[in-house]
PDB file of N, CA and C in Angstrom:
ATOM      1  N   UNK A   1       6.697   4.963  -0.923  1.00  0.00           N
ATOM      2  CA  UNK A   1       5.760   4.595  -1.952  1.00  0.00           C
ATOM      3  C   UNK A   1       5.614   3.069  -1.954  1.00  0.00           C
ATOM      4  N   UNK A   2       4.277   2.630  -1.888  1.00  0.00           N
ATOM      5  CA  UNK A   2       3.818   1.225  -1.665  1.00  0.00           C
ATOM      6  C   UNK A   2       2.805   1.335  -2.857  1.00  0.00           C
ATOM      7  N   UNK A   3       2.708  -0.445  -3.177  1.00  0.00           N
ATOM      8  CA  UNK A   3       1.923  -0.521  -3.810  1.00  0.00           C
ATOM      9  C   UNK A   3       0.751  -1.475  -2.748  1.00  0.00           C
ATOM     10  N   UNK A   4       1.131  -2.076  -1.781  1.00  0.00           N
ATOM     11  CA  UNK A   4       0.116  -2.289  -0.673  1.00  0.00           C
ATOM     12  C   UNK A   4       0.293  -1.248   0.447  1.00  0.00           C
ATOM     13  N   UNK A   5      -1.183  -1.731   1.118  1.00  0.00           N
ATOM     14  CA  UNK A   5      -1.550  -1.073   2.414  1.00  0.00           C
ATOM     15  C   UNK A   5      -2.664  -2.253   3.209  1.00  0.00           C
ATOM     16  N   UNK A   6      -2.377  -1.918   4.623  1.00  0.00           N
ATOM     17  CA  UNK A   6      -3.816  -2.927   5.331  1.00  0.00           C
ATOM     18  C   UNK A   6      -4.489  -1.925   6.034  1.00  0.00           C
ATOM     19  N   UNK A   7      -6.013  -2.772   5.710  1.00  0.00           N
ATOM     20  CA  UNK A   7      -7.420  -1.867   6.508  1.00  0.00           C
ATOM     21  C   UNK A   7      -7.132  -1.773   8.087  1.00  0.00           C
ATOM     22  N   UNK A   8      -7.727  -1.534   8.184  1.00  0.00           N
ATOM     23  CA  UNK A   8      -8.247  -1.545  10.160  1.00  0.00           C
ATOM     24  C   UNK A   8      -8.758  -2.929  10.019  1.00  0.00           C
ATOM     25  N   UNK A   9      -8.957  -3.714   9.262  1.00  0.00           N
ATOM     26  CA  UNK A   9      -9.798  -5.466   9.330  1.00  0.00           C
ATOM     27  C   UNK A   9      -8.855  -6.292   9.060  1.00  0.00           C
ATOM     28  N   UNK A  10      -7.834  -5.724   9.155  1.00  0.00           N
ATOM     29  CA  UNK A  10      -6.309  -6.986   8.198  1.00  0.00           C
ATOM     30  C   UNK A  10      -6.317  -6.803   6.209  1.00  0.00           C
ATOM     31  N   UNK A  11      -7.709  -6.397   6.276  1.00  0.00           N
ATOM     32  CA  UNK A  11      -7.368  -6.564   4.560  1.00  0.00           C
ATOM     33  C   UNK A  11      -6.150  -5.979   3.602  1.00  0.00           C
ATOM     34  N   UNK A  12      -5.754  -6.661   2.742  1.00  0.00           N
ATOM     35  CA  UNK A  12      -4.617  -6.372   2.037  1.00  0.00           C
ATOM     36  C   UNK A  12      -4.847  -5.453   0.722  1.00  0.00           C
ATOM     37  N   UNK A  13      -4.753  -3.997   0.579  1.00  0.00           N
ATOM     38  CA  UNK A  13      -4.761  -3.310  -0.679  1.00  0.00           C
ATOM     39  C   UNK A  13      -4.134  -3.106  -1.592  1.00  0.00           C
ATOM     40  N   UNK A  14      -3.858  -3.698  -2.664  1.00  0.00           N
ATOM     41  CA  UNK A  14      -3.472  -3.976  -3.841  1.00  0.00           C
ATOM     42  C   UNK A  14      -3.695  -2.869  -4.925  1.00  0.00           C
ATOM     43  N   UNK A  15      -2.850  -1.545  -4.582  1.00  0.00           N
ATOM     44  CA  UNK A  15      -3.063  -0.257  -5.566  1.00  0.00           C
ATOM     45  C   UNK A  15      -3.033  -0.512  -6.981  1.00  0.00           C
ATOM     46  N   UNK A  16      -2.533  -1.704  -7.211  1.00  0.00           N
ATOM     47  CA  UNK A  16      -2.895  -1.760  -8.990  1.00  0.00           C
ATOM     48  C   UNK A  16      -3.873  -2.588  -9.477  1.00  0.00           C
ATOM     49  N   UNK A  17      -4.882  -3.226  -8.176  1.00  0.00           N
ATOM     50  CA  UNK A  17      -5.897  -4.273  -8.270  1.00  0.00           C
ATOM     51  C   UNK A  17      -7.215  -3.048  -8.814  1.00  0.00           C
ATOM     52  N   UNK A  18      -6.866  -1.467  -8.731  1.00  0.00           N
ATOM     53  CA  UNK A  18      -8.314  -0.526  -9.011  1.00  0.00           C
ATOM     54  C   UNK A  18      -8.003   0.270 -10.366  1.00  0.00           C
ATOM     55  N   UNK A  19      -9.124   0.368 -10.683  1.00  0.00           N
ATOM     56  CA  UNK A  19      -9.700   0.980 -11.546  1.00  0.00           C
ATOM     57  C   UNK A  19      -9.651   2.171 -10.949  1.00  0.00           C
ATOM     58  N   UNK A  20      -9.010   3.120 -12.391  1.00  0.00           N
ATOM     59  CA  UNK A  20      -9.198   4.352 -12.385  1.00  0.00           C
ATOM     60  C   UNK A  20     -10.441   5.211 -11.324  1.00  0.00           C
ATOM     61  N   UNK A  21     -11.540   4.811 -11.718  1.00  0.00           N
ATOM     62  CA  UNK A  21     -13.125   5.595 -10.704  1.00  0.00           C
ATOM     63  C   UNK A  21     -13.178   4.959  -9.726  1.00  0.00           C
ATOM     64  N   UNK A  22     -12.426   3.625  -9.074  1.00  0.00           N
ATOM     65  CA  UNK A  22     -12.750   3.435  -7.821  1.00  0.00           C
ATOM     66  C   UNK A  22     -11.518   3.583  -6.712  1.00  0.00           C
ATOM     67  N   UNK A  23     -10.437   3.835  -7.459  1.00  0.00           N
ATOM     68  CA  UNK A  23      -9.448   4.488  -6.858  1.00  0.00           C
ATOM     69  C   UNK A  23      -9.883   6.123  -6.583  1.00  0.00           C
ATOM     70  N   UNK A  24     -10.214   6.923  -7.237  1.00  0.00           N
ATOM     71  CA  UNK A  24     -10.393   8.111  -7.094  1.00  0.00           C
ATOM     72  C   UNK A  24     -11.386   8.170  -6.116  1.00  0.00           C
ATOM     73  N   UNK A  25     -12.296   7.486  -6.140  1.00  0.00           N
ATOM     74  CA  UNK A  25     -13.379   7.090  -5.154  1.00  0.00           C
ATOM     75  C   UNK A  25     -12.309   6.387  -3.587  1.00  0.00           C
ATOM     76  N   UNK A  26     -12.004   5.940  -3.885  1.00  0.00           N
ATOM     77  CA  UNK A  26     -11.533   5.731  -2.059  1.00  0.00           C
ATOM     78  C   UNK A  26     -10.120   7.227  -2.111  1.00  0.00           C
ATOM     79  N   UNK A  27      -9.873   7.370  -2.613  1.00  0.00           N
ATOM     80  CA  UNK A  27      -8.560   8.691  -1.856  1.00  0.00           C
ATOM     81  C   UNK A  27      -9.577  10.204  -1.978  1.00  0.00           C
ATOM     82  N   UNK A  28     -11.025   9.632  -2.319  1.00  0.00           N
ATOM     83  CA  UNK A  28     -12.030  11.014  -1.897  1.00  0.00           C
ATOM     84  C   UNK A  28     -12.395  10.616  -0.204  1.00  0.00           C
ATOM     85  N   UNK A  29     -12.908   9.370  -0.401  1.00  0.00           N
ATOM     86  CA  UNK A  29     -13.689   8.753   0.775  1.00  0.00           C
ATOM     87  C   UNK A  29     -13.027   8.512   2.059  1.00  0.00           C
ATOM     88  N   UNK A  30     -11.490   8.080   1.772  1.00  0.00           N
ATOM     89  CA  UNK A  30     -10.797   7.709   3.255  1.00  0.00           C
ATOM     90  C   UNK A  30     -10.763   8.472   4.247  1.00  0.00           C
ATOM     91  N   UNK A  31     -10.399   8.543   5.448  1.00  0.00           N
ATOM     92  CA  UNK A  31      -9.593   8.924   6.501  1.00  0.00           C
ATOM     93  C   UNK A  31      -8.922   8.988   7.101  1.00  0.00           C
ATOM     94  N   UNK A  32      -7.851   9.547   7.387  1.00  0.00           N
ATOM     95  CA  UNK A  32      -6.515   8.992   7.763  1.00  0.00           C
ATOM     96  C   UNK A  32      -6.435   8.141   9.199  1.00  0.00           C
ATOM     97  N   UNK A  33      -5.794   7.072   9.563  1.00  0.00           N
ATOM     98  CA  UNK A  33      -6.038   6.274   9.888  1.00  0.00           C
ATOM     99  C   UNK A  33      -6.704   4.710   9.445  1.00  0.00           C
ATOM    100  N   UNK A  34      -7.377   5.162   8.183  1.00  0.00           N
ATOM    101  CA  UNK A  34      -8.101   3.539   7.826  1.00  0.00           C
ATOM    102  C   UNK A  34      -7.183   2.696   7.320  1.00  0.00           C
ATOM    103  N   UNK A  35      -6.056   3.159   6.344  1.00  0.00           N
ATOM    104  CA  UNK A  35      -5.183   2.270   6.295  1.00  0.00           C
ATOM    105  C   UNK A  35      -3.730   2.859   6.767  1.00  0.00           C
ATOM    106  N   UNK A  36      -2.467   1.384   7.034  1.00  0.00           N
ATOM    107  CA  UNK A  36      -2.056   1.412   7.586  1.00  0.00           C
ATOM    108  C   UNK A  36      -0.569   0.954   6.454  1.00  0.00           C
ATOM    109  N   UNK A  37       0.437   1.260   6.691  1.00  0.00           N
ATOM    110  CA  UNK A  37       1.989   0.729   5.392  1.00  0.00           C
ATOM    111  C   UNK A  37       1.606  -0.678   6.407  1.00  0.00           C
ATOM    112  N   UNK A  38       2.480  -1.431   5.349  1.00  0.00           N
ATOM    113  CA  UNK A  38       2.989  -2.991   5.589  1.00  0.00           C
ATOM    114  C   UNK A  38       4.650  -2.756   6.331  1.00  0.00           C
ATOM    115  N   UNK A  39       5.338  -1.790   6.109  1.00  0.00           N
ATOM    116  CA  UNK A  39       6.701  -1.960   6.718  1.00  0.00           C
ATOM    117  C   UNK A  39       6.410  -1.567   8.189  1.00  0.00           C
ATOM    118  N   UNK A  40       5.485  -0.097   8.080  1.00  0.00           N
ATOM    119  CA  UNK A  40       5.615   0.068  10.068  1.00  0.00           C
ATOM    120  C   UNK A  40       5.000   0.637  10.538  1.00  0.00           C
ATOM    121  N   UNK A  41       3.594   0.175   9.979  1.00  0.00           N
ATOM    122  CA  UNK A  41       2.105  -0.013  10.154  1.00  0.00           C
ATOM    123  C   UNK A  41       2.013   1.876  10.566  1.00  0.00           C
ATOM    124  N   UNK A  42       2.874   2.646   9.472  1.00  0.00           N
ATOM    125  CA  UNK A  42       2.274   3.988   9.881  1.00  0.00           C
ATOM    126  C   UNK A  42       1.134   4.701   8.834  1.00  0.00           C
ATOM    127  N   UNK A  43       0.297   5.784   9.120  1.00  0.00           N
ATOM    128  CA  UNK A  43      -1.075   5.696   8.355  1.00  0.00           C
ATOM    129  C   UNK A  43      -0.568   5.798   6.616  1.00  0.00           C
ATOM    130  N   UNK A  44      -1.524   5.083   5.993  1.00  0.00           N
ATOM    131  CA  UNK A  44      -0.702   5.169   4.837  1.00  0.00           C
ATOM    132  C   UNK A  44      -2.251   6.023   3.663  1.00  0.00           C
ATOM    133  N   UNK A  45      -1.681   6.857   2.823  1.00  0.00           N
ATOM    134  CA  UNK A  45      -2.681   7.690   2.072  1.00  0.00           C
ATOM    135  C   UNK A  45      -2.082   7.244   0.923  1.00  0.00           C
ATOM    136  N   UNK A  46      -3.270   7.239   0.156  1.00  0.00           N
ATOM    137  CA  UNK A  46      -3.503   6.756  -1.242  1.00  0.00           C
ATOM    138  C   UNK A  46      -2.915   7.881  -2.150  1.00  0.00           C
ATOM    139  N   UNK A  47      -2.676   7.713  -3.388  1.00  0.00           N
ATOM    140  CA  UNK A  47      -2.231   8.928  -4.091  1.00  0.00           C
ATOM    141  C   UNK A  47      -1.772   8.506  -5.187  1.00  0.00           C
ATOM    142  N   UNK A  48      -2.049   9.664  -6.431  1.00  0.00           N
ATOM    143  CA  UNK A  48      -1.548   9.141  -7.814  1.00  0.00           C
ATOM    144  C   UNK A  48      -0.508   9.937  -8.120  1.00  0.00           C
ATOM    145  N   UNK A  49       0.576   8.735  -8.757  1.00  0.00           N
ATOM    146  CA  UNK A  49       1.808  10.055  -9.378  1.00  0.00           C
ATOM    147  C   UNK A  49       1.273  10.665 -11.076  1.00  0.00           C
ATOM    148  N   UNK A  50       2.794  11.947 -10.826  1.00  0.00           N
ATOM    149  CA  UNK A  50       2.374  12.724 -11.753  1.00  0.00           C
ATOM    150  C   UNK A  50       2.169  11.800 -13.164  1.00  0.00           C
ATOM    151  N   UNK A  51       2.759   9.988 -13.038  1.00  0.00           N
ATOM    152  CA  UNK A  51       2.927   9.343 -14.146  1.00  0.00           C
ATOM    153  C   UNK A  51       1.410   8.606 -14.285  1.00  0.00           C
ATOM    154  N   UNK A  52       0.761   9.024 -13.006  1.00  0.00           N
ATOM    155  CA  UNK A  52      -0.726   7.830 -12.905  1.00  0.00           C
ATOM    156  C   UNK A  52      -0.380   6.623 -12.211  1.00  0.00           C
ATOM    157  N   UNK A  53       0.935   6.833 -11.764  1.00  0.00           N
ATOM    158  CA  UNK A  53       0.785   5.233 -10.629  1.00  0.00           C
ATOM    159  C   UNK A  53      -0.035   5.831  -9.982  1.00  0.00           C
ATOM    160  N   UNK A  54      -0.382   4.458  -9.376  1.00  0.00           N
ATOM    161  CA  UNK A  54      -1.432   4.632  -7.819  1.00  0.00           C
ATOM    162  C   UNK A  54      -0.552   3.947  -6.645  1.00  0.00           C
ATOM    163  N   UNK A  55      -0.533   4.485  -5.884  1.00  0.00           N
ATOM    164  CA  UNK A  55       0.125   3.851  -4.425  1.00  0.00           C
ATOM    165  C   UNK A  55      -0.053   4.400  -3.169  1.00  0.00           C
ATOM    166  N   UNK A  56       0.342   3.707  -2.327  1.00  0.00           N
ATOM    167  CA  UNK A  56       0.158   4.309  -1.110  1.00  0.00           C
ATOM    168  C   UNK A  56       1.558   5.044  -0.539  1.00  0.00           C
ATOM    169  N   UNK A  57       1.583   6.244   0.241  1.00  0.00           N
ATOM    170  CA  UNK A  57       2.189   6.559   0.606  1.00  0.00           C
ATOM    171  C   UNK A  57       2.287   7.025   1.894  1.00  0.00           C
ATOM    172  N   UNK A  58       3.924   7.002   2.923  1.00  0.00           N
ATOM    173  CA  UNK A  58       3.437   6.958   4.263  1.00  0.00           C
ATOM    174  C   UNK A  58       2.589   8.297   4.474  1.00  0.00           C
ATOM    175  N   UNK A  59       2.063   8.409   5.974  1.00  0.00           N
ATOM    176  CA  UNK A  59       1.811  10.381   5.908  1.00  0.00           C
ATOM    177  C   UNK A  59       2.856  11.173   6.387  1.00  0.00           C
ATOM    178  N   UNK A  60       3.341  10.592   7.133  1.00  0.00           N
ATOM    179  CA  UNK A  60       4.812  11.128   7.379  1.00  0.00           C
ATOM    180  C   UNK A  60       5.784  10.950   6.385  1.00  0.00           C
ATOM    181  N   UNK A  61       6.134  12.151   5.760  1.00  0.00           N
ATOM    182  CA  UNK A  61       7.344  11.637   4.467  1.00  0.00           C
ATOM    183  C   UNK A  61       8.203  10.497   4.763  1.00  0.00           C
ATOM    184  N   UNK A  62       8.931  10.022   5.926  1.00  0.00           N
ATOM    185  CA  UNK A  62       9.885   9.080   6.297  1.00  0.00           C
ATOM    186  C   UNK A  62       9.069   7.557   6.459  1.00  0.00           C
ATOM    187  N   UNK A  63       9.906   6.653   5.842  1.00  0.00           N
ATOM    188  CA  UNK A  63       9.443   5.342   6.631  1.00  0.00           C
ATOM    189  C   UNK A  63      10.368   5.509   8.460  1.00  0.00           C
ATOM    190  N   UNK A  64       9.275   4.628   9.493  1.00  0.00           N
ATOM    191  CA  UNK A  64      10.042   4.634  10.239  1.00  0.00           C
ATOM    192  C   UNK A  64      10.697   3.415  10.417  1.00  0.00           C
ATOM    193  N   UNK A  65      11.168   2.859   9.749  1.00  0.00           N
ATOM    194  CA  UNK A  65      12.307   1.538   9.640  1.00  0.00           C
ATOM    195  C   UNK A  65      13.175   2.218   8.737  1.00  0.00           C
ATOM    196  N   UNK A  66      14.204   1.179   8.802  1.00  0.00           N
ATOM    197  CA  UNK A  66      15.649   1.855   7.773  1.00  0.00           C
ATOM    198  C   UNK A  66      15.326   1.677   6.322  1.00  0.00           C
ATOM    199  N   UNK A  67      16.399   2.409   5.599  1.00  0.00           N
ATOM    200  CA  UNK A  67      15.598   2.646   4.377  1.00  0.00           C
ATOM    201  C   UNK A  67      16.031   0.966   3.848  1.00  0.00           C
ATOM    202  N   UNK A  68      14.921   0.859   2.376  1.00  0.00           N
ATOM    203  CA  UNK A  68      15.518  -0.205   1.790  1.00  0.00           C
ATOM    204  C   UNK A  68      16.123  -0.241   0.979  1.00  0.00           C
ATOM    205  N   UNK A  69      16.720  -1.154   0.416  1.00  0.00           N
ATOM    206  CA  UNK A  69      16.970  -1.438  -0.966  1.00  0.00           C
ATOM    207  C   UNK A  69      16.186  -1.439  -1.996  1.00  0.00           C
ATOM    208  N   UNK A  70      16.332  -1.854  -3.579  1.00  0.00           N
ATOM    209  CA  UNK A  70      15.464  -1.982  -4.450  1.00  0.00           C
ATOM    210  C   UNK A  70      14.885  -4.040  -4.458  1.00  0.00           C
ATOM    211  N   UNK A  71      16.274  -3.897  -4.351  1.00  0.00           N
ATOM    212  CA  UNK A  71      15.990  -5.839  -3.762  1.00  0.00           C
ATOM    213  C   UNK A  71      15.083  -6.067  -3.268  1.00  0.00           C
ATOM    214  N   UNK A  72      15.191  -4.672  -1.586  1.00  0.00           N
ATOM    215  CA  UNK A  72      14.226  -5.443  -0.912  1.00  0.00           C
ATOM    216  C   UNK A  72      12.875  -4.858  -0.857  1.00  0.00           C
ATOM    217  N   UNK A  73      12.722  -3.932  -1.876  1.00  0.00           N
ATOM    218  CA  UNK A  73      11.122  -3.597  -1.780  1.00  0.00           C
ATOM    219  C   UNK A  73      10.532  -4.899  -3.042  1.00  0.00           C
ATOM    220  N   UNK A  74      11.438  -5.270  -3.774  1.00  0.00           N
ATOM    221  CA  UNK A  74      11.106  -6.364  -4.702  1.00  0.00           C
ATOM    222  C   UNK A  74      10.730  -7.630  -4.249  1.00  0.00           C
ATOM    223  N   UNK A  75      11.545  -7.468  -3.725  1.00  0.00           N
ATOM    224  CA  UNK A  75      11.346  -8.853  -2.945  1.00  0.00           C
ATOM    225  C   UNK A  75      10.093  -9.496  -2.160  1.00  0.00           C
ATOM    226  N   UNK A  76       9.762  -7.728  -1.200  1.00  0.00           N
ATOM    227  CA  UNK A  76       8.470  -8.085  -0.729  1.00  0.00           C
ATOM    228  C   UNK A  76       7.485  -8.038  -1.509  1.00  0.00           C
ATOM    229  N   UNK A  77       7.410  -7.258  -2.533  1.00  0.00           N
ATOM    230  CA  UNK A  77       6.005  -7.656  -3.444  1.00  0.00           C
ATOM    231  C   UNK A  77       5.639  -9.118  -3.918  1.00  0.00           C
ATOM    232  N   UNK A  78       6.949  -9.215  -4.363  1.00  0.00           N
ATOM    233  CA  UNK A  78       6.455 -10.601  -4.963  1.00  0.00           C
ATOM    234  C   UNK A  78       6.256 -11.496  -3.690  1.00  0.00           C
ATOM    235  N   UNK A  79       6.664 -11.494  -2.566  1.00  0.00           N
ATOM    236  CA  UNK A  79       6.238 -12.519  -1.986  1.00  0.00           C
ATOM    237  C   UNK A  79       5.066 -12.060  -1.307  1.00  0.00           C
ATOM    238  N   UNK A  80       4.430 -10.621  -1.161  1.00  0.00           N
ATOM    239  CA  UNK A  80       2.936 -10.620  -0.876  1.00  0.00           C
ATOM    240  C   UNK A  80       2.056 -10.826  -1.795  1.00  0.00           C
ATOM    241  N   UNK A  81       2.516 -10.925  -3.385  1.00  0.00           N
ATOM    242  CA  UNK A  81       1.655 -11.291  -4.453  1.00  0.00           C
ATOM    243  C   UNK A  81       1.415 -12.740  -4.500  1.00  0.00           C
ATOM    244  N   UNK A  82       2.381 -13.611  -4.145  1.00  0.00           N
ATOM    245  CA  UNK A  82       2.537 -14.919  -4.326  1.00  0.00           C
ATOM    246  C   UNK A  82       1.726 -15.300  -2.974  1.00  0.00           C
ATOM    247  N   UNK A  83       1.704 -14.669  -2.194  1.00  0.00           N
ATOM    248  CA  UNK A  83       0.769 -14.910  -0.747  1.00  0.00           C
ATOM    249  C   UNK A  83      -0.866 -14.406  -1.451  1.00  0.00           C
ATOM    250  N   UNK A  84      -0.855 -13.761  -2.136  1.00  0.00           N
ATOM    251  CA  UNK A  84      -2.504 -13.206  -2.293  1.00  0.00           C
ATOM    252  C   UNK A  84      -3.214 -14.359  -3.044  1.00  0.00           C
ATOM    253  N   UNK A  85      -1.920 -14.644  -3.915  1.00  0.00           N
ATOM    254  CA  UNK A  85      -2.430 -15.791  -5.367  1.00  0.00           C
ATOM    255  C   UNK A  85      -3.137 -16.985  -4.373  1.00  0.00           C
ATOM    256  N   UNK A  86      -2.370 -17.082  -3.144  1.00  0.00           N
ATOM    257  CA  UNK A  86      -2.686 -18.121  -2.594  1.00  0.00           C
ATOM    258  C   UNK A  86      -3.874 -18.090  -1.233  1.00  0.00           C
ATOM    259  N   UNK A  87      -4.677 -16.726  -1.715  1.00  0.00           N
ATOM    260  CA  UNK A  87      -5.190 -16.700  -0.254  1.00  0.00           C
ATOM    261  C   UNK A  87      -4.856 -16.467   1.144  1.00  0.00           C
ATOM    262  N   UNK A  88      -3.612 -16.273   1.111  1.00  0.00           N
ATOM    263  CA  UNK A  88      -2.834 -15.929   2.176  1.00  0.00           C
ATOM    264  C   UNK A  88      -2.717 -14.451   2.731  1.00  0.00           C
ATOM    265  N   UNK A  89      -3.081 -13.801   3.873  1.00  0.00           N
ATOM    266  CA  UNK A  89      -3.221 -12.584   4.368  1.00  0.00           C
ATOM    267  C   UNK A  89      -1.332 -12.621   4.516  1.00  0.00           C
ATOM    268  N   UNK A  90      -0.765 -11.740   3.887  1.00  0.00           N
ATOM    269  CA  UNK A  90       0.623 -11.410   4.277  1.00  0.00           C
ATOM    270  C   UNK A  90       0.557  -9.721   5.208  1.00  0.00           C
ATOM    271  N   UNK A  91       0.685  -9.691   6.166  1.00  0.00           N
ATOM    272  CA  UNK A  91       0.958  -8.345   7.007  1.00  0.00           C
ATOM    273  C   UNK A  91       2.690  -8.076   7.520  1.00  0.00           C
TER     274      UNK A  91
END
């Protein structure tokens, strides 16, 4: 479970940057393959939990890197958020 994903163009998706109707609108519209996880670039599908998060998730239940910590999924958000604030493509 991610809260980013990247396009086929590099772009960076930010699952809590959408609105309710335009989230539902891209996990109608995608295809697997358009986006991709940030840990190991495997196809990543959009999806809401039973709580209404939105995130991406791999399609293969497993990441294929080792699992993480909570540290370190923390860790990377904030430093791909602190990269977005700044214009910065983080992949």
């Amino acid at each position: 479970m991610s809260d980013y994903a990247v396009t086929n163009d590099g772009e960076i998706l930010d699952s809590n940057l959408f609105d309710d109707l335009s989230w539902e609108k891209l996990k109608k519209e995608y295809k697997v393959g358009d986006f991709k996880t940030i840990c190991c670039s495997s196809n990543a599908i959009p999806k809401t939990s039973i709580n209404f998060k939105k995130f991406f998730s791999h399609q293969n239940d497993e990441c294929k890197t080792a699992p993480e910590t909570i540290w370190h999924k923390t860790a990377k958000k904030m430093i791909v958020e602190e990269f977005l604030k700044q214009n910065i493509i983080a992949v």
